[in-house]
C-alpha atoms as a PDB file:
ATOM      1  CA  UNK A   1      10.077   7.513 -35.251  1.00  0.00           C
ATOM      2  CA  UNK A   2       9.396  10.082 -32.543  1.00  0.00           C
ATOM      3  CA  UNK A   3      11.618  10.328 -30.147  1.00  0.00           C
ATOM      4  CA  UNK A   4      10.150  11.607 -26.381  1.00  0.00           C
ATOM      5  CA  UNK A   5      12.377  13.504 -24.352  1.00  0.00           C
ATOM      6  CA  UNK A   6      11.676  15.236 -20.806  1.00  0.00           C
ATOM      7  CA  UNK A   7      11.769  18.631 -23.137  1.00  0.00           C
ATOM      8  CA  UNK A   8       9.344  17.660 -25.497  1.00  0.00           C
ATOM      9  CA  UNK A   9       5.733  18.500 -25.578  1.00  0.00           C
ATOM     10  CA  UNK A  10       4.537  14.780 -26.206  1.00  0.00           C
ATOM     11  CA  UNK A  11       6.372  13.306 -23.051  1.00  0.00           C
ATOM     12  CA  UNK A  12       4.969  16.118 -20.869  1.00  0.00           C
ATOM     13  CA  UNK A  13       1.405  15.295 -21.961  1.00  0.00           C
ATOM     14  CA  UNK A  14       2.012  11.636 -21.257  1.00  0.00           C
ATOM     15  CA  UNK A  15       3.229  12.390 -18.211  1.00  0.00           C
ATOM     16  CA  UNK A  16       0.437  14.349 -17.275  1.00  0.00           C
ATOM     17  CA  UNK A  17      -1.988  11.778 -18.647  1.00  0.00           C
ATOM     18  CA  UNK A  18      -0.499   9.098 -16.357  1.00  0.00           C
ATOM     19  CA  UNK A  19      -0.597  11.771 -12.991  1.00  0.00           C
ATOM     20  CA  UNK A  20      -4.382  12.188 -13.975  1.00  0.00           C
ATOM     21  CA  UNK A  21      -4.607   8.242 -14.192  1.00  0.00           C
ATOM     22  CA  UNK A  22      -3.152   7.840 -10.957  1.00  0.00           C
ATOM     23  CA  UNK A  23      -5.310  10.208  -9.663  1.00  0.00           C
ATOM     24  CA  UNK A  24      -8.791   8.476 -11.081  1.00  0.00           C
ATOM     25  CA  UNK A  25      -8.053   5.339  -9.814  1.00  0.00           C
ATOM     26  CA  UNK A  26      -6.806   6.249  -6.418  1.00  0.00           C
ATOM     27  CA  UNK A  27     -10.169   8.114  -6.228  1.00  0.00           C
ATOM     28  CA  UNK A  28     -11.838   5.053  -6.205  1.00  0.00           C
ATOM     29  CA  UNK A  29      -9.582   3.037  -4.146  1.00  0.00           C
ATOM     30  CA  UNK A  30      -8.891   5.246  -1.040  1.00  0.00           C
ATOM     31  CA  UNK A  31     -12.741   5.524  -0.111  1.00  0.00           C
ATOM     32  CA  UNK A  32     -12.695   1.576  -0.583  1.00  0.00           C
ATOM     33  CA  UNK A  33     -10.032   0.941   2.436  1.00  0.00           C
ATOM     34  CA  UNK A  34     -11.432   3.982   4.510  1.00  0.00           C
ATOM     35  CA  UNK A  35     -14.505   3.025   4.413  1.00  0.00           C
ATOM     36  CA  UNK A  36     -13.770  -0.898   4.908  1.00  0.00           C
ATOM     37  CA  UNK A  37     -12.948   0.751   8.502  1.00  0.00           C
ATOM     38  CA  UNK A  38     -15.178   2.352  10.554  1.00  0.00           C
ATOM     39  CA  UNK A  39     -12.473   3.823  12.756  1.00  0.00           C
ATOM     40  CA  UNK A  40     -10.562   5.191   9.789  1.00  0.00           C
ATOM     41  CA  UNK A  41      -6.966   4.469   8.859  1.00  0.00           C
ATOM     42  CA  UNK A  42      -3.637   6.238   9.171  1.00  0.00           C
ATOM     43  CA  UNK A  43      -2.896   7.885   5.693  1.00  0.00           C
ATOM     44  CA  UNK A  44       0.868   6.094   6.670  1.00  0.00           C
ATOM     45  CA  UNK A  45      -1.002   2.456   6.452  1.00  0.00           C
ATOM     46  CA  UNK A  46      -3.584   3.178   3.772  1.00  0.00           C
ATOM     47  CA  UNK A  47      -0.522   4.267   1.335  1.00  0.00           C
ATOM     48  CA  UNK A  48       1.681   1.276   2.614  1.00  0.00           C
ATOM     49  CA  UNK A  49      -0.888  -1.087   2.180  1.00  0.00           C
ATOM     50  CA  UNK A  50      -1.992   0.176  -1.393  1.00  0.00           C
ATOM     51  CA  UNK A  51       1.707   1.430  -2.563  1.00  0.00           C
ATOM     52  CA  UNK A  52       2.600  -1.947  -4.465  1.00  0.00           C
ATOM     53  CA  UNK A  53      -0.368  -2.493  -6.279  1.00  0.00           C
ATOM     54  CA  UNK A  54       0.489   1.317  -7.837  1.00  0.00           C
ATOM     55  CA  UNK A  55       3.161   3.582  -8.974  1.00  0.00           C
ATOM     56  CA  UNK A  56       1.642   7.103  -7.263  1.00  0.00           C
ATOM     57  CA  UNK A  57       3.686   8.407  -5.034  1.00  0.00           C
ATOM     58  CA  UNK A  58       2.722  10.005  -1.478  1.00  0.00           C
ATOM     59  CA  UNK A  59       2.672  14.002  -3.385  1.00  0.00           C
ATOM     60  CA  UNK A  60      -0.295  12.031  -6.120  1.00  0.00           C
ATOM     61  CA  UNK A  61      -2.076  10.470  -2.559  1.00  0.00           C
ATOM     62  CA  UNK A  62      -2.277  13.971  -0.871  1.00  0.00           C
ATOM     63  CA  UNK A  63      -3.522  14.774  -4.617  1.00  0.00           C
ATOM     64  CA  UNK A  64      -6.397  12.472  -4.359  1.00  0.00           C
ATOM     65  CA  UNK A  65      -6.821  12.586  -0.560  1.00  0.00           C
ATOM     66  CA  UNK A  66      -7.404  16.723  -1.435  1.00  0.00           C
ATOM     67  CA  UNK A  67      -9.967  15.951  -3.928  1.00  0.00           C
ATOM     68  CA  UNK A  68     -11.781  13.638  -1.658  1.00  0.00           C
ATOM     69  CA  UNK A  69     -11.752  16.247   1.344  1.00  0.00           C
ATOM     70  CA  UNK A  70     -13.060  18.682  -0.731  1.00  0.00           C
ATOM     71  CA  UNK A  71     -15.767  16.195  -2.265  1.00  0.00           C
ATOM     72  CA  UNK A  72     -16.683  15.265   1.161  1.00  0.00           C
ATOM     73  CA  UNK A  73     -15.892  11.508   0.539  1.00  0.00           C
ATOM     74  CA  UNK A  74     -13.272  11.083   3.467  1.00  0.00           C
ATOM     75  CA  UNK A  75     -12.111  13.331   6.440  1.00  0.00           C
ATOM     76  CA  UNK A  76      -8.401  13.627   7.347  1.00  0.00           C
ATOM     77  CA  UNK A  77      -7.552  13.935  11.273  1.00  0.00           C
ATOM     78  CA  UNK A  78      -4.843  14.520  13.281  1.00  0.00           C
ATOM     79  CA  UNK A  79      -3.982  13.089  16.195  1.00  0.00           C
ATOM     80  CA  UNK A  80      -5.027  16.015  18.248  1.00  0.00           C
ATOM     81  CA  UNK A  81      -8.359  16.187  16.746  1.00  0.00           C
ATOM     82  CA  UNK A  82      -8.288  18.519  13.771  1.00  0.00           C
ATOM     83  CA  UNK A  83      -9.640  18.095  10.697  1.00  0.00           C
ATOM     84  CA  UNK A  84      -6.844  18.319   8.092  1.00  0.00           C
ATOM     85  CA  UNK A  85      -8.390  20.450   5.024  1.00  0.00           C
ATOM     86  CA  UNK A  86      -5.165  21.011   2.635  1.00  0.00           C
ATOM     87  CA  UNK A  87      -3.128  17.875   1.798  1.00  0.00           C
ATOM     88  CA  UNK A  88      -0.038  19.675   2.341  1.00  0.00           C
ATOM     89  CA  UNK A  89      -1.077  19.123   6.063  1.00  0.00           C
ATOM     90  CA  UNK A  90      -1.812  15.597   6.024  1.00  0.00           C
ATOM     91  CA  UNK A  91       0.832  13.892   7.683  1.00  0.00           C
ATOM     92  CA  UNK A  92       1.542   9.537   7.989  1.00  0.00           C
ATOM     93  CA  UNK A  93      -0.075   9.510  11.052  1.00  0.00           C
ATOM     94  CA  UNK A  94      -3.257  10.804  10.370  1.00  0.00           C
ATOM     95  CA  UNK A  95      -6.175   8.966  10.557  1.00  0.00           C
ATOM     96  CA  UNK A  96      -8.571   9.019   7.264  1.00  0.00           C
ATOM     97  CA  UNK A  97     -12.063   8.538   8.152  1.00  0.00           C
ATOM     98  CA  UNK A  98     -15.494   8.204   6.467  1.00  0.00           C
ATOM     99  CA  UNK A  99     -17.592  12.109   7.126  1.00  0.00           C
ATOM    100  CA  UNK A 100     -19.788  11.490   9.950  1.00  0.00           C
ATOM    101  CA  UNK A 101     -22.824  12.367   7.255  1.00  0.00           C
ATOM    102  CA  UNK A 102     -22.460  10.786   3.490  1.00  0.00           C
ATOM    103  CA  UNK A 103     -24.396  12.932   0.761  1.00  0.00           C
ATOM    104  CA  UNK A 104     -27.091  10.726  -0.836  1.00  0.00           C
ATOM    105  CA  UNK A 105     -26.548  11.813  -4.409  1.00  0.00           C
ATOM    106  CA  UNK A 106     -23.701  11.520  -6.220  1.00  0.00           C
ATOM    107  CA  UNK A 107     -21.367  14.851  -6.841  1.00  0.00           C
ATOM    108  CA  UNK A 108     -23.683  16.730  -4.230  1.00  0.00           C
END
């Protein structure tokens, strides 16, 4: 029997394999609730509202909330106006919004 420790190289692939699950399916769930509101949604209410149903916490959201920005599938705001472009930036009160133009083809 094979015993997985935080030191070994089988638990650290698990454990990445899990972060990159997290990540898929939050991909497909964030753009769900943003765009279910056309005036966005504070990144602090999306992640409350979606935290039980998953184990990811806020630092695998930014994760998935930078992919998206950078896809072009959502748009991060402050409150002053700004459009957030790192997650490190994104703060609880900023509102996540759907891009004011959507690309027609997927991955473009």
């Amino acid at each position: 029997m094979e015993t997985r420790t935080p030191s070994s190289p089988k638990w650290l692939v698990d454990k990445r394999a899990r972060l990159a699950g997290h990540i898929v399916r939050l991909l497909e769930q964030i753009p769900r609730y943003v765009y279910a509101h056309a005036d966005g949604m504070s990144f602090g209410e999306q992640f409350t509202k979606t935290c039980n149903s998953s184990s990811a916490g806020a630092d695998i959201y930014r994760a998935a909330i930078q992919r998206l920005i950078e896809e072009r599938v959502i748009l991060a705001r402050s409150e002053q106006d700004s459009t957030r472009r790192a997650a490190a930036q994104i703060r609880f009160s900023d509102q996540l919004l759907p891009p004011d133009q959507r690309s027609l083809l997927p991955g473009s």
